[in-house]
C-alpha atoms as a PDB file:
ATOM      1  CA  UNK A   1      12.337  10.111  15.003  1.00  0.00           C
ATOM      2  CA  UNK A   2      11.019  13.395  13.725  1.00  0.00           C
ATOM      3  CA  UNK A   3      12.613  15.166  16.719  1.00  0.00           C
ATOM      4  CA  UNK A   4      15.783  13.638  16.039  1.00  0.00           C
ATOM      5  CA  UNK A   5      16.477  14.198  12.514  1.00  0.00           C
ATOM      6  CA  UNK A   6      19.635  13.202  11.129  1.00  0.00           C
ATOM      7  CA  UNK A   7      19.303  14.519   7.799  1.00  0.00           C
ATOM      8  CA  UNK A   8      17.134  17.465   6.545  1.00  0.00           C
ATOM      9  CA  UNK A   9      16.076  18.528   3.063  1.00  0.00           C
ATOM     10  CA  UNK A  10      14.224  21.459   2.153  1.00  0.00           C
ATOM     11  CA  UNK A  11      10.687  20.323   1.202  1.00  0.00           C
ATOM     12  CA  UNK A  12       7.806  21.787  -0.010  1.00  0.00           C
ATOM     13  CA  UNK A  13       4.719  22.622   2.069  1.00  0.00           C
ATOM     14  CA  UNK A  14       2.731  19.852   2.825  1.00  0.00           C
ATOM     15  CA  UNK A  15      -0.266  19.483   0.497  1.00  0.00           C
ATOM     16  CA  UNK A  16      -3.298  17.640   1.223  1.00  0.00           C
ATOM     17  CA  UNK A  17      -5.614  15.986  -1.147  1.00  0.00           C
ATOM     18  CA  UNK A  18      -8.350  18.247  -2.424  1.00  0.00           C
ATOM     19  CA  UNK A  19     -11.922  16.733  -2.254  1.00  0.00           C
ATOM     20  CA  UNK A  20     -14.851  17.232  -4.195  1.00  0.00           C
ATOM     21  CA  UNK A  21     -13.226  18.793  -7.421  1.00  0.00           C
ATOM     22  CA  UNK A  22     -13.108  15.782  -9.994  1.00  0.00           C
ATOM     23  CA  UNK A  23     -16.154  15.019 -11.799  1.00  0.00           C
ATOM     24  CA  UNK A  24     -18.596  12.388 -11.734  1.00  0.00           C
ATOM     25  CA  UNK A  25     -17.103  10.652 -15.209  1.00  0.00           C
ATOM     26  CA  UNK A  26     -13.811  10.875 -14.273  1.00  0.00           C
ATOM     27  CA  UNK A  27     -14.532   9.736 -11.037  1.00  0.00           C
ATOM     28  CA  UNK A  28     -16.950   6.436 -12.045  1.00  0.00           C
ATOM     29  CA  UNK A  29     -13.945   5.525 -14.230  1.00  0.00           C
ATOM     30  CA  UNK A  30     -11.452   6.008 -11.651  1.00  0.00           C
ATOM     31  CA  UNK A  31     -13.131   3.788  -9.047  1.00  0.00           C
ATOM     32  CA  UNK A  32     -13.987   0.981 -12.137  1.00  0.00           C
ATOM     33  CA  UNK A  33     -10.535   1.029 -13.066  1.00  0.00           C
ATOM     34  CA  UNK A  34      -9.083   0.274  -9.447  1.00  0.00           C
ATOM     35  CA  UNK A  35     -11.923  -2.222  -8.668  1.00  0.00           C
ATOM     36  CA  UNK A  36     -10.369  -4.267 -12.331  1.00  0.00           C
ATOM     37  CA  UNK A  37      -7.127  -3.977 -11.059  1.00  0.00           C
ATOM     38  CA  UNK A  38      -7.723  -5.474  -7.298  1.00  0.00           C
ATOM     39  CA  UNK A  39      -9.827  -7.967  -8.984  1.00  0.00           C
ATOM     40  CA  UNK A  40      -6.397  -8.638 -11.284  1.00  0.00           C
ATOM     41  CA  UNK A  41      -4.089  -8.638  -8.506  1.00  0.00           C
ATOM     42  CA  UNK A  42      -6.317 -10.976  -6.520  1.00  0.00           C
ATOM     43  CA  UNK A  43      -6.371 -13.418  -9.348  1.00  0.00           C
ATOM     44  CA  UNK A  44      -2.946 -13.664 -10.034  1.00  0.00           C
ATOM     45  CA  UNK A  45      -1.995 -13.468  -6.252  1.00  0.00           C
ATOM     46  CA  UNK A  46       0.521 -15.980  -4.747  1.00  0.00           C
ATOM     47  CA  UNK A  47       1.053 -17.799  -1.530  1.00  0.00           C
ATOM     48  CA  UNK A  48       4.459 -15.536  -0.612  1.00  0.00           C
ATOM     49  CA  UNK A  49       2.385 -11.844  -1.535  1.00  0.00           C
ATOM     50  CA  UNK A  50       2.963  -9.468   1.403  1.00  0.00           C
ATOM     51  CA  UNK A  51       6.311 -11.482   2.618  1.00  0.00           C
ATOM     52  CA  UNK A  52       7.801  -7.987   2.471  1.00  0.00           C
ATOM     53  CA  UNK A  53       5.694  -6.077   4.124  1.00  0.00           C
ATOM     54  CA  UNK A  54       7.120  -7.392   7.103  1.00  0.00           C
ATOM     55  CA  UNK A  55       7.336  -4.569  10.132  1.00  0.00           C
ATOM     56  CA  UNK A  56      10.841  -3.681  10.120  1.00  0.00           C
ATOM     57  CA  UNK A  57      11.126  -3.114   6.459  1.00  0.00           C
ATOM     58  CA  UNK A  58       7.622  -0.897   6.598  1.00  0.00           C
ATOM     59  CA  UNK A  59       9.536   0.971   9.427  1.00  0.00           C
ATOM     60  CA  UNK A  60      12.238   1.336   7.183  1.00  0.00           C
ATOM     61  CA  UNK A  61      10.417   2.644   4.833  1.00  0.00           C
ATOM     62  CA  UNK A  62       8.449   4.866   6.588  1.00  0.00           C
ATOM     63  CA  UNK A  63      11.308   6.543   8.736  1.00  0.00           C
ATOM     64  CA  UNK A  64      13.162   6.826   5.047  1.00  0.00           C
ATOM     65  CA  UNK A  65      10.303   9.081   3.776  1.00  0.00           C
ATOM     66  CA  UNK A  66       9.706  10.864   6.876  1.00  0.00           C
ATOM     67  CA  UNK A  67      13.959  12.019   6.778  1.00  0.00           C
ATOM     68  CA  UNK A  68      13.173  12.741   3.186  1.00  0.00           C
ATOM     69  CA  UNK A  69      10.113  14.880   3.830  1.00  0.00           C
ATOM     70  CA  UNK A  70       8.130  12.869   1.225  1.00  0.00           C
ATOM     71  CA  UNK A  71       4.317  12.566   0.989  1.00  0.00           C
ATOM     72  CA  UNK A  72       3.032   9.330   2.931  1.00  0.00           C
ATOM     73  CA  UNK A  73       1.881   8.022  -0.521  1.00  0.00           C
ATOM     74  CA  UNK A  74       5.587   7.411  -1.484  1.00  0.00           C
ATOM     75  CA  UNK A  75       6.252   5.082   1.346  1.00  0.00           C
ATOM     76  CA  UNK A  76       3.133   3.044   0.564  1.00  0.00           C
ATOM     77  CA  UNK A  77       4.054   3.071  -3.361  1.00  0.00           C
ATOM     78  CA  UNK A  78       7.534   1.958  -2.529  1.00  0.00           C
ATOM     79  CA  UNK A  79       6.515  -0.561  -0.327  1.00  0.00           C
ATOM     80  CA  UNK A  80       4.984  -1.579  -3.671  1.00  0.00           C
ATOM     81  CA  UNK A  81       7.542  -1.562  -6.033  1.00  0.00           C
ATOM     82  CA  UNK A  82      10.260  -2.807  -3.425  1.00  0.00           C
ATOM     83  CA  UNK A  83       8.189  -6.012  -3.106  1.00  0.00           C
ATOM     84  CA  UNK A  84       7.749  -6.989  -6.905  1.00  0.00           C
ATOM     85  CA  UNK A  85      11.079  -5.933  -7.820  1.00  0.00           C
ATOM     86  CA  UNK A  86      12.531  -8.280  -4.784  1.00  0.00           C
ATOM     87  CA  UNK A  87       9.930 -11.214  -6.450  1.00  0.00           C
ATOM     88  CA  UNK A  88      10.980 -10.787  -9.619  1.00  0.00           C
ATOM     89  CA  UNK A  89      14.744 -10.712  -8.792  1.00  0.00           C
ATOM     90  CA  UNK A  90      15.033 -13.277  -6.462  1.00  0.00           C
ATOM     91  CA  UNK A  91      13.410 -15.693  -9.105  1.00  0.00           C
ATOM     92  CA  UNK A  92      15.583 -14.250 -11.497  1.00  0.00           C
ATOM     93  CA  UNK A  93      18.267 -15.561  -9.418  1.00  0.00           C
ATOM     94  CA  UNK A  94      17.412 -19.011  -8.647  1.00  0.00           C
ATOM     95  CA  UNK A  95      16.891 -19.292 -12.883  1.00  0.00           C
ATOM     96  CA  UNK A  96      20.208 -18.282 -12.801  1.00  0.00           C
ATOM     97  CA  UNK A  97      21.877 -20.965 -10.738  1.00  0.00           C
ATOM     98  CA  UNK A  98      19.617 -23.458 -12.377  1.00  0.00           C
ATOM     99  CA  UNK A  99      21.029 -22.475 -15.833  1.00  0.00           C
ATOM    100  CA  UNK A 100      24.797 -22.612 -14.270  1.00  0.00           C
ATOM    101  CA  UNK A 101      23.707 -26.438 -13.350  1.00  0.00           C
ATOM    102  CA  UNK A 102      23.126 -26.210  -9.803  1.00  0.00           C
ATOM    103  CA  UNK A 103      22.459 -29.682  -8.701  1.00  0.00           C
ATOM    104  CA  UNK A 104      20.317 -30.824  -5.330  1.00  0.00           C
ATOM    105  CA  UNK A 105      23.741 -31.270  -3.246  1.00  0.00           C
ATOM    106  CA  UNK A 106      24.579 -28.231  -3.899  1.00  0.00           C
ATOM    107  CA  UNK A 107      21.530 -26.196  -2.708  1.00  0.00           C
ATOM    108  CA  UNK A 108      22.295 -25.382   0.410  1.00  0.00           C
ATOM    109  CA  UNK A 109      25.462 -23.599  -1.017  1.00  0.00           C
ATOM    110  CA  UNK A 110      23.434 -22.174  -3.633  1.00  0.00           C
ATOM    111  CA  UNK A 111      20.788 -20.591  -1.332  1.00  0.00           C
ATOM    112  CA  UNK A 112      23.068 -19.373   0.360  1.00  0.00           C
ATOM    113  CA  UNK A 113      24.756 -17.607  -2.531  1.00  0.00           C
ATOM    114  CA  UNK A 114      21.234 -15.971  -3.171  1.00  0.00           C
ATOM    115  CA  UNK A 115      20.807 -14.562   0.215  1.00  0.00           C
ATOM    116  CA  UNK A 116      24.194 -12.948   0.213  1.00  0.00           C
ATOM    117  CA  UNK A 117      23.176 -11.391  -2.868  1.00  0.00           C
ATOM    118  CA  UNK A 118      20.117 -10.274  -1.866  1.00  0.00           C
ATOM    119  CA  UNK A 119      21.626  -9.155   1.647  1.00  0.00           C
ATOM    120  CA  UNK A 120      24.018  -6.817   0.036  1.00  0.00           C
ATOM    121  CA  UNK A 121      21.807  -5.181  -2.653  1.00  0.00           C
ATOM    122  CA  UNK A 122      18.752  -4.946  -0.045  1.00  0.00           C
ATOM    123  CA  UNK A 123      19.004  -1.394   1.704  1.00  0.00           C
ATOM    124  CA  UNK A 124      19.925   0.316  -1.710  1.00  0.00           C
ATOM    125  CA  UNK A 125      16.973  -1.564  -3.019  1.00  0.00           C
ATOM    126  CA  UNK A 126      14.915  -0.275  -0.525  1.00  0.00           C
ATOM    127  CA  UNK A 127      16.525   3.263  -1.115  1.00  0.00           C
ATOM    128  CA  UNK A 128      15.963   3.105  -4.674  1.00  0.00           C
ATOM    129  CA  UNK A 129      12.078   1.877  -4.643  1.00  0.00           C
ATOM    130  CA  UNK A 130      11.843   5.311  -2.251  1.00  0.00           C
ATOM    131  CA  UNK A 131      13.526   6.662  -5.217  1.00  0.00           C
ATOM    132  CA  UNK A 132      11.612   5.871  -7.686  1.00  0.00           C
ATOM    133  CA  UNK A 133       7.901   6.349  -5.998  1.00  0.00           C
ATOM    134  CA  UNK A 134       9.015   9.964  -5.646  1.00  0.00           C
ATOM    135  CA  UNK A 135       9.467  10.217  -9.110  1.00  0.00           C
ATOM    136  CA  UNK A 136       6.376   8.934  -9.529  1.00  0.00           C
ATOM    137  CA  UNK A 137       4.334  11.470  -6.929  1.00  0.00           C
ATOM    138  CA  UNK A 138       3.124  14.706  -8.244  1.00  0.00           C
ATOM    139  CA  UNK A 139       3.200  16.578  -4.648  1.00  0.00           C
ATOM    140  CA  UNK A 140       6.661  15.005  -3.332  1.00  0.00           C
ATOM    141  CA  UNK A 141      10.376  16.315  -3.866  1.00  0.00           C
ATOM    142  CA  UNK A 142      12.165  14.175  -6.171  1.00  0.00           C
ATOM    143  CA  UNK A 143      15.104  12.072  -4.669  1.00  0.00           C
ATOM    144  CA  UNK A 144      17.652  12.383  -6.792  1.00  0.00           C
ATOM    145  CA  UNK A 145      21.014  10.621  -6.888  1.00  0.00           C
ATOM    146  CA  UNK A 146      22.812  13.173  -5.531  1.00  0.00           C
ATOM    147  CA  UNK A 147      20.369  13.947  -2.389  1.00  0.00           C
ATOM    148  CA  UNK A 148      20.341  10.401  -2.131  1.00  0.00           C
ATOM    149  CA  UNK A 149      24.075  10.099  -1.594  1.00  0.00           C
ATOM    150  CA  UNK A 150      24.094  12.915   0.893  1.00  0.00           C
ATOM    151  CA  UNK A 151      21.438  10.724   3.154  1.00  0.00           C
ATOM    152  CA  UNK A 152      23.857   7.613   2.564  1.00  0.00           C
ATOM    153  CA  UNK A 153      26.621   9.668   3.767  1.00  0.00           C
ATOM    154  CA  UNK A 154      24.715  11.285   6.512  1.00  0.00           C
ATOM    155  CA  UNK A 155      23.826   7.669   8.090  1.00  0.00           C
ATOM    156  CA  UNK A 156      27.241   6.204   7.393  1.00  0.00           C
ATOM    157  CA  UNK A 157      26.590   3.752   4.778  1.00  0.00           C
ATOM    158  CA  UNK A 158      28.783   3.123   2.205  1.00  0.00           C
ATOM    159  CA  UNK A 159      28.069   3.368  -1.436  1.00  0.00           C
ATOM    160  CA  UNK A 160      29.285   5.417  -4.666  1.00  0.00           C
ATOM    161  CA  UNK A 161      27.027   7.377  -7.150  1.00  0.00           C
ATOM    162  CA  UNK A 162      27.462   4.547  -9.437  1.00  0.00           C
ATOM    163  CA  UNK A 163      26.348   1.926  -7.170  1.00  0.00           C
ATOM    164  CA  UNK A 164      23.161   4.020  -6.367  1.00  0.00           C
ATOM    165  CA  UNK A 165      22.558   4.608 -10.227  1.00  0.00           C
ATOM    166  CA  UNK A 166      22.858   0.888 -10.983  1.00  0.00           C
ATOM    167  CA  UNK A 167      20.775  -0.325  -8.092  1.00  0.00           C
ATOM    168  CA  UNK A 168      17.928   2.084  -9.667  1.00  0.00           C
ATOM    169  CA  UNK A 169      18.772   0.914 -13.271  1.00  0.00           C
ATOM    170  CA  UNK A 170      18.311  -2.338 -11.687  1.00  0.00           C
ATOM    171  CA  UNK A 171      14.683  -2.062 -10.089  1.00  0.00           C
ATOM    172  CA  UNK A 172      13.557  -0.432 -13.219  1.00  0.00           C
ATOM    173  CA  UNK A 173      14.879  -3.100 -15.717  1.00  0.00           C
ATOM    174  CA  UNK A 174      13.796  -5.841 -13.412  1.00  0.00           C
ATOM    175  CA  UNK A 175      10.106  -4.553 -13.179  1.00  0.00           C
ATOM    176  CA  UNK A 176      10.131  -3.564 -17.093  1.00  0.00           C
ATOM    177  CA  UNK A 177       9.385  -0.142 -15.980  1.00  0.00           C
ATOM    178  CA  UNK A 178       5.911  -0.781 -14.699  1.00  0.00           C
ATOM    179  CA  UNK A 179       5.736   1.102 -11.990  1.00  0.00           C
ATOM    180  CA  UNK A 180       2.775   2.776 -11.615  1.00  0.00           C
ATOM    181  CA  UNK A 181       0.790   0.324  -9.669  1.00  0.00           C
ATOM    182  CA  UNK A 182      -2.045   1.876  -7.290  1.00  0.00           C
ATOM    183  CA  UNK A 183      -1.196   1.390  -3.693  1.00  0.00           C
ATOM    184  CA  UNK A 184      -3.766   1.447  -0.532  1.00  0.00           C
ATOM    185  CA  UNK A 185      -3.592   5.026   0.198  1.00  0.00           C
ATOM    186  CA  UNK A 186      -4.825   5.614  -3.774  1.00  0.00           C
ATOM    187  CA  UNK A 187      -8.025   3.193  -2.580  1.00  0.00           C
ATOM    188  CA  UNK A 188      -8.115   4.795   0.657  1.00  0.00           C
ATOM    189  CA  UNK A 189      -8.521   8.446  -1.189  1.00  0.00           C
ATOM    190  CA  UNK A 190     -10.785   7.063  -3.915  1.00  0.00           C
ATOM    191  CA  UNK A 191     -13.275   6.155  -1.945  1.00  0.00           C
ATOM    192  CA  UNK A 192     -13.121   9.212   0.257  1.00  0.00           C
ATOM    193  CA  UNK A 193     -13.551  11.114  -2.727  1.00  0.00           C
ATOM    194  CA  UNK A 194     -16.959   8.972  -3.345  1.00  0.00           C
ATOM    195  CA  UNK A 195     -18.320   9.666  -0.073  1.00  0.00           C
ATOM    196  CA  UNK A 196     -17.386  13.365  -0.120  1.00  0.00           C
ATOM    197  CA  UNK A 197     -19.337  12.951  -3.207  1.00  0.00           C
ATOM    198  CA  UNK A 198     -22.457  11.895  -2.321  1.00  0.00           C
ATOM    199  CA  UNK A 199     -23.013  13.241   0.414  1.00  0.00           C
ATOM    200  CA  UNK A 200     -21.440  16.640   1.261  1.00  0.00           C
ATOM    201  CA  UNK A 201     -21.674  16.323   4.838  1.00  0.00           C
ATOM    202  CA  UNK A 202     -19.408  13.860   5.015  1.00  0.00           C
ATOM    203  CA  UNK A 203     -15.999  15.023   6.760  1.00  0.00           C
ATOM    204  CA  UNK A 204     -13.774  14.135   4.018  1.00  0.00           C
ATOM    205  CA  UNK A 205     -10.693  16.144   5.035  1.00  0.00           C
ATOM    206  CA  UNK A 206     -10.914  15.090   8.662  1.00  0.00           C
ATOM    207  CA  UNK A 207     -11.407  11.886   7.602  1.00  0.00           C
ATOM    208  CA  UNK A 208      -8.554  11.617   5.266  1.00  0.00           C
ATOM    209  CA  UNK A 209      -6.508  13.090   7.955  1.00  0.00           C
ATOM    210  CA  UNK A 210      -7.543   9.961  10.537  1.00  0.00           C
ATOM    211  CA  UNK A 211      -7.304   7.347   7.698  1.00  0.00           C
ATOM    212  CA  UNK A 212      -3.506   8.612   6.679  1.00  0.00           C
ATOM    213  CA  UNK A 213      -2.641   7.163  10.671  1.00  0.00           C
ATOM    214  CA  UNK A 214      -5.090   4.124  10.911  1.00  0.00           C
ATOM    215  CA  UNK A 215      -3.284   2.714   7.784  1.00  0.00           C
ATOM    216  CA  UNK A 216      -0.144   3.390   8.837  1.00  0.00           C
ATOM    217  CA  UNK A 217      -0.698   1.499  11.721  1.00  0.00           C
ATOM    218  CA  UNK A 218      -2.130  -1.310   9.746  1.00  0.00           C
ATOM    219  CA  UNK A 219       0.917  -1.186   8.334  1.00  0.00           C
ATOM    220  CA  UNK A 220       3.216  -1.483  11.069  1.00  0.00           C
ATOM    221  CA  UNK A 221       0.933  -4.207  12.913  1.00  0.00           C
ATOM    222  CA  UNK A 222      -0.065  -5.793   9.844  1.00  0.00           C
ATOM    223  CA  UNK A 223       0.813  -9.471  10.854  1.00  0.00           C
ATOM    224  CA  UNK A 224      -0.496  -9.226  14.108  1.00  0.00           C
ATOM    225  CA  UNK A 225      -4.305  -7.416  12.524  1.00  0.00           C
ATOM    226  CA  UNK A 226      -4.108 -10.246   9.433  1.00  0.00           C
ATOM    227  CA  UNK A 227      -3.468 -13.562  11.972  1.00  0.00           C
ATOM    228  CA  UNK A 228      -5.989 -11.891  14.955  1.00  0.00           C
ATOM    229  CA  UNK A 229      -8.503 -11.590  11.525  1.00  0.00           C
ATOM    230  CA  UNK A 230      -7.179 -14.923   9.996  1.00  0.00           C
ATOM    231  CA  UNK A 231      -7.783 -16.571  13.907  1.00  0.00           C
ATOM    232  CA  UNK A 232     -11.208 -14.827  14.100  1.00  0.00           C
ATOM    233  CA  UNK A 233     -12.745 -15.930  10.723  1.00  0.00           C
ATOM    234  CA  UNK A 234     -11.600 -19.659  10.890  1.00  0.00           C
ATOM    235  CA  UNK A 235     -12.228 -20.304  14.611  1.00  0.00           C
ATOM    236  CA  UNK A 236      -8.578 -21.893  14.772  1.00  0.00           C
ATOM    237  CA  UNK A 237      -6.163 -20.623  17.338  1.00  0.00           C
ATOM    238  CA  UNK A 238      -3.563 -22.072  14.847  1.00  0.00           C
ATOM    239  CA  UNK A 239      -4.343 -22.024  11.020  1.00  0.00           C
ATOM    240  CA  UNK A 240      -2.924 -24.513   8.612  1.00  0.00           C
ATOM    241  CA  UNK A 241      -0.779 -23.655   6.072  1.00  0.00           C
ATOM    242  CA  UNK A 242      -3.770 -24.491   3.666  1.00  0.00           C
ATOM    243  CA  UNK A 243      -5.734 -21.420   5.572  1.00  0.00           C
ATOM    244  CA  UNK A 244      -2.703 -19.045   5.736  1.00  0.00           C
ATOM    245  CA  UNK A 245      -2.329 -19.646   1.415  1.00  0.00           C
ATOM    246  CA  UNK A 246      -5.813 -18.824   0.730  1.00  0.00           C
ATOM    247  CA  UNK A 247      -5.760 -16.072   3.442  1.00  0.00           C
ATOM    248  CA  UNK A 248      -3.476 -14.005   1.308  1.00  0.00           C
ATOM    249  CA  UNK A 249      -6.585 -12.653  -0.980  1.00  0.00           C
ATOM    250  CA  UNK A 250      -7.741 -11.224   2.235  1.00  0.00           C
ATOM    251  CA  UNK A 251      -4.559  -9.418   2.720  1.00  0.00           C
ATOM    252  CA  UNK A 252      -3.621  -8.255  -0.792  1.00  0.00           C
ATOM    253  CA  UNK A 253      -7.255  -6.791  -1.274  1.00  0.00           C
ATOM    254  CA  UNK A 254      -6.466  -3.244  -1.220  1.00  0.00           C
ATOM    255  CA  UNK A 255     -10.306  -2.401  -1.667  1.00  0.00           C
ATOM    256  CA  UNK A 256     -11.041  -4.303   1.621  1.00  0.00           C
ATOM    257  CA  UNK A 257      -8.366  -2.795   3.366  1.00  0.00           C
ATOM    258  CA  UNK A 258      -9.451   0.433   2.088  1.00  0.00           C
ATOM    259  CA  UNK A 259     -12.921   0.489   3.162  1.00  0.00           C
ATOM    260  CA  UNK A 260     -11.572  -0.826   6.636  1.00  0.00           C
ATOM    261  CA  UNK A 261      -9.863   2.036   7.335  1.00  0.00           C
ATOM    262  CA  UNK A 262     -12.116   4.553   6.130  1.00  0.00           C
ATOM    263  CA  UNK A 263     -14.797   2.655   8.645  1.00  0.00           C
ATOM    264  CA  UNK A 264     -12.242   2.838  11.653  1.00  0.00           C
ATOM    265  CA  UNK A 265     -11.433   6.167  10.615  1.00  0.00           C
ATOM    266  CA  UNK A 266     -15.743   7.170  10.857  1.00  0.00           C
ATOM    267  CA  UNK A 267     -15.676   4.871  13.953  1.00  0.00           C
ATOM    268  CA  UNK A 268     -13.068   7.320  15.871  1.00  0.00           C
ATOM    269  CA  UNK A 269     -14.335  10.538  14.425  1.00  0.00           C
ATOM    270  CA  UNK A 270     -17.792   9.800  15.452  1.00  0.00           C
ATOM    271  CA  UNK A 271     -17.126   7.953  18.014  1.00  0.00           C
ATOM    272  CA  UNK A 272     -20.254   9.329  20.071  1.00  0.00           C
ATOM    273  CA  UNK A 273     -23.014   9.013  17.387  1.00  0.00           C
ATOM    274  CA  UNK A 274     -21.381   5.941  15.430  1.00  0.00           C
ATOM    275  CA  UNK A 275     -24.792   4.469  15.413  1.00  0.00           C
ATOM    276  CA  UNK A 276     -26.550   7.084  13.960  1.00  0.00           C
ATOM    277  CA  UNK A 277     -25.113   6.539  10.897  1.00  0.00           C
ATOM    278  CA  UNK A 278     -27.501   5.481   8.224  1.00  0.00           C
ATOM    279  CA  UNK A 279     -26.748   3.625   4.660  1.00  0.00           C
ATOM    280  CA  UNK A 280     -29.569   5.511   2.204  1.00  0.00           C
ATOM    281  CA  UNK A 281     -32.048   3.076   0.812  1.00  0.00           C
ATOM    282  CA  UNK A 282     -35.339   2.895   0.394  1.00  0.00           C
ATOM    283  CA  UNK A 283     -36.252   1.228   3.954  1.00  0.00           C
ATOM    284  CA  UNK A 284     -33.611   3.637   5.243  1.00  0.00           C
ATOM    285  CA  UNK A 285     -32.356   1.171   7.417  1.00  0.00           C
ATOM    286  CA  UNK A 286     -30.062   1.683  10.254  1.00  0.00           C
ATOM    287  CA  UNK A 287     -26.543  -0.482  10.126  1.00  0.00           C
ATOM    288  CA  UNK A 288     -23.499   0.376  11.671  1.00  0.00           C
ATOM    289  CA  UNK A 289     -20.616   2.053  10.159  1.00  0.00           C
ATOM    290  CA  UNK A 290     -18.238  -1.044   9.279  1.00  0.00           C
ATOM    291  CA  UNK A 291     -21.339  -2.776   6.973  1.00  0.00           C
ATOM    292  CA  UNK A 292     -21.831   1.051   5.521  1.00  0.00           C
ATOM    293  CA  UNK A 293     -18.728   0.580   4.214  1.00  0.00           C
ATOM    294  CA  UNK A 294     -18.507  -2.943   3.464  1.00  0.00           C
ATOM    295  CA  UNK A 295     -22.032  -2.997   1.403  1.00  0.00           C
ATOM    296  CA  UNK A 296     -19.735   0.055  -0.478  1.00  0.00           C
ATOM    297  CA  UNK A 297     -17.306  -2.320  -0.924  1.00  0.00           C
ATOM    298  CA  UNK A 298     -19.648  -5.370  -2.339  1.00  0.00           C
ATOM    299  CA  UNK A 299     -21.483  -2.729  -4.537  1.00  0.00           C
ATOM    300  CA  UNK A 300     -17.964  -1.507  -6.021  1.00  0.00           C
ATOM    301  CA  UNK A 301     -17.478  -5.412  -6.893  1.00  0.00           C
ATOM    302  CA  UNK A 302     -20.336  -5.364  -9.710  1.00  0.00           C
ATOM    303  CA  UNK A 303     -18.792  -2.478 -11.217  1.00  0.00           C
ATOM    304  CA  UNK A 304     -17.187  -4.299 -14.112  1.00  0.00           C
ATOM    305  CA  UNK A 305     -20.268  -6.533 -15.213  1.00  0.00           C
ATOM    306  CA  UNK A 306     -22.891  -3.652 -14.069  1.00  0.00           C
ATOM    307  CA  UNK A 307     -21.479  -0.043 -14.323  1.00  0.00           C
ATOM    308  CA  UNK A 308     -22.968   1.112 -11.503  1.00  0.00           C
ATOM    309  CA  UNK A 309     -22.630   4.609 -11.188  1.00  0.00           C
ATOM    310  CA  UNK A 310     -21.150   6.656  -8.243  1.00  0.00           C
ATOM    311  CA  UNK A 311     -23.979   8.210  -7.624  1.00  0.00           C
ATOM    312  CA  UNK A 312     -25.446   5.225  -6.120  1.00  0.00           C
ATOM    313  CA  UNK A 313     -23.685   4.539  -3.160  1.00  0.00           C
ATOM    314  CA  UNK A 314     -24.952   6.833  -0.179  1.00  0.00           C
ATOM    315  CA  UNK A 315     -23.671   7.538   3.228  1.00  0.00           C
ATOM    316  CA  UNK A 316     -24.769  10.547   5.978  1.00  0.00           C
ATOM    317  CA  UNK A 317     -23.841  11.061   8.853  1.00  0.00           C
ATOM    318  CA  UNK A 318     -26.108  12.670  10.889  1.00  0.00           C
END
């Protein structure tokens, strides 16, 4: 798409992340403060989490960023908000039609009603949770109603300023302005920042660089990854609905996912010498990259009840 651009905007020079320069507090507190917040999200997870994350809309997404020359961590952070603002609004609907008396013969009419509603609103919804994640990113242009309106025109859709400004009111009131909720690329970065940490010879940057495409294509073959996974781990070619609900705390577990990609990411950058790598213990026993990263992962789960400190977790790569 990039070599077909039907819309440009002057953007800043790309900036990448810049290893190695927070310190150890901040940094313990960081990765604590994530870890609580997975271990939140995973508690209060439900059975339709990630219904939105479906390929087409992550496309959608994605190609609206890249036309916007916004940082990849906007797409991923308006993947985000788009799917807990469409939650929260779509239940705010069916309330709705229950409080207007909506009986049981009427609820095919009724859900029907919904999905009109949500079929009109949807692209501008999408637009505006791009919207709003630039806002949020430090290193991103800000979208702002008016370049927004010049992309709408530029693709042919039609809308008016007001429209645009009420579809944003409307993600922003529906979510009660929380916004700011970490997305996978913030885990991905996190705990690239730990390795780079602990051990210097780490290639963080080349890393990051790697990990920025493997989760991007998570993304974009998510369902086919999570059911190949979901297949694997329960040894049935054709999961139960049971196994599919309790599945979704596998695939809302942003610190899982993280580490994942960080250990494909090591896998393809050290592709010849992947097992030479060594986890640092007092044995100094050799295990391959994916349970370096996953015995990361498990330590990072203690964090809350233990405090264990960054400095802890080793990796080289030799």
């Amino acid at each position: 798409m990039a070599g077909n651009t039907m819309f440009s905007l002057h953007t800043r020079e790309p900036m990448n992340p810049r290893f190695g320069e927070v310190s150890l507090d901040i940094l313990t507190d960081i990765l604590s403060n994530l870890n609580n917040r997975n271990k939140s999200n995973l508690e209060h997870v439900s059975d339709f989490c990630g219904c939105l994350k479906e390929k087409r809309i992550v496309e959608c997404v994605f190609h609206l960023c890249e036309e916007l020359g916004l940082n990849p961590a906007v797409g991923y952070q308006a993947i985000e908000i788009l799917e807990r603002f469409m939650a929260k609004y779509t239940e705010h609907l069916i309330r709705s039609q229950k409080g207007q008396g909506a009986s049981s013969e009427h609820t095919g009419t009724f859900e029907e009603l919904i999905f009109q509603t949500l079929k009109q609103k949807f692209f501008l919804s999408v637009l505006s949770s791009v919207q709003i994640a630039s806002k949020l990113d430090l290193y991103s242009n800000v979208v702002n109603n008016d370049i927004a309106m010049r992309f709408l025109q530029a693709v042919g859709y039609p809308s008016s300023k007001e429209q645009l400004l009420d579809s944003e009111i409307l993600v922003l009131k529906t979510l009660n302005f929380n916004l700011n909720v970490p997305n996978p690329l913030t885990y991905v970065e996190t705990l690239l920042e730990v390795l780079g940490r602990n051990d210097a010879t780490v290639p963080v940057a080349q890393l990051h660089h790697l990990c920025v495409r493997v989760l991007q294509f998570i993304y974009l073959q998510r369902e086919t990854i999570y059911n190949a996974l979901l297949k694997s781990a329960t040894g049935c070619s054709s999961p139960s609905h049971e196994l599919r609900a309790k599945f979704v705390s596998v695939t809302e577990d942003f610190m899982l996912l993280g580490v994942g990609v960080i250990a494909v990411a090591a896998f393809i950058h050290h592709i010849s010498t992947w097992e030479k790598v060594q986890l640092l213990n007092p044995d100094h026993e050799s295990v391959s990259h994916c349970e370096v990263y996953l015995n990361i992962y498990y330590l990072l789960q203690t964090c809350e009840s233990q405090r264990i400190p960054v400095s802890l977790v080793h990796v080289r790569c030799r």
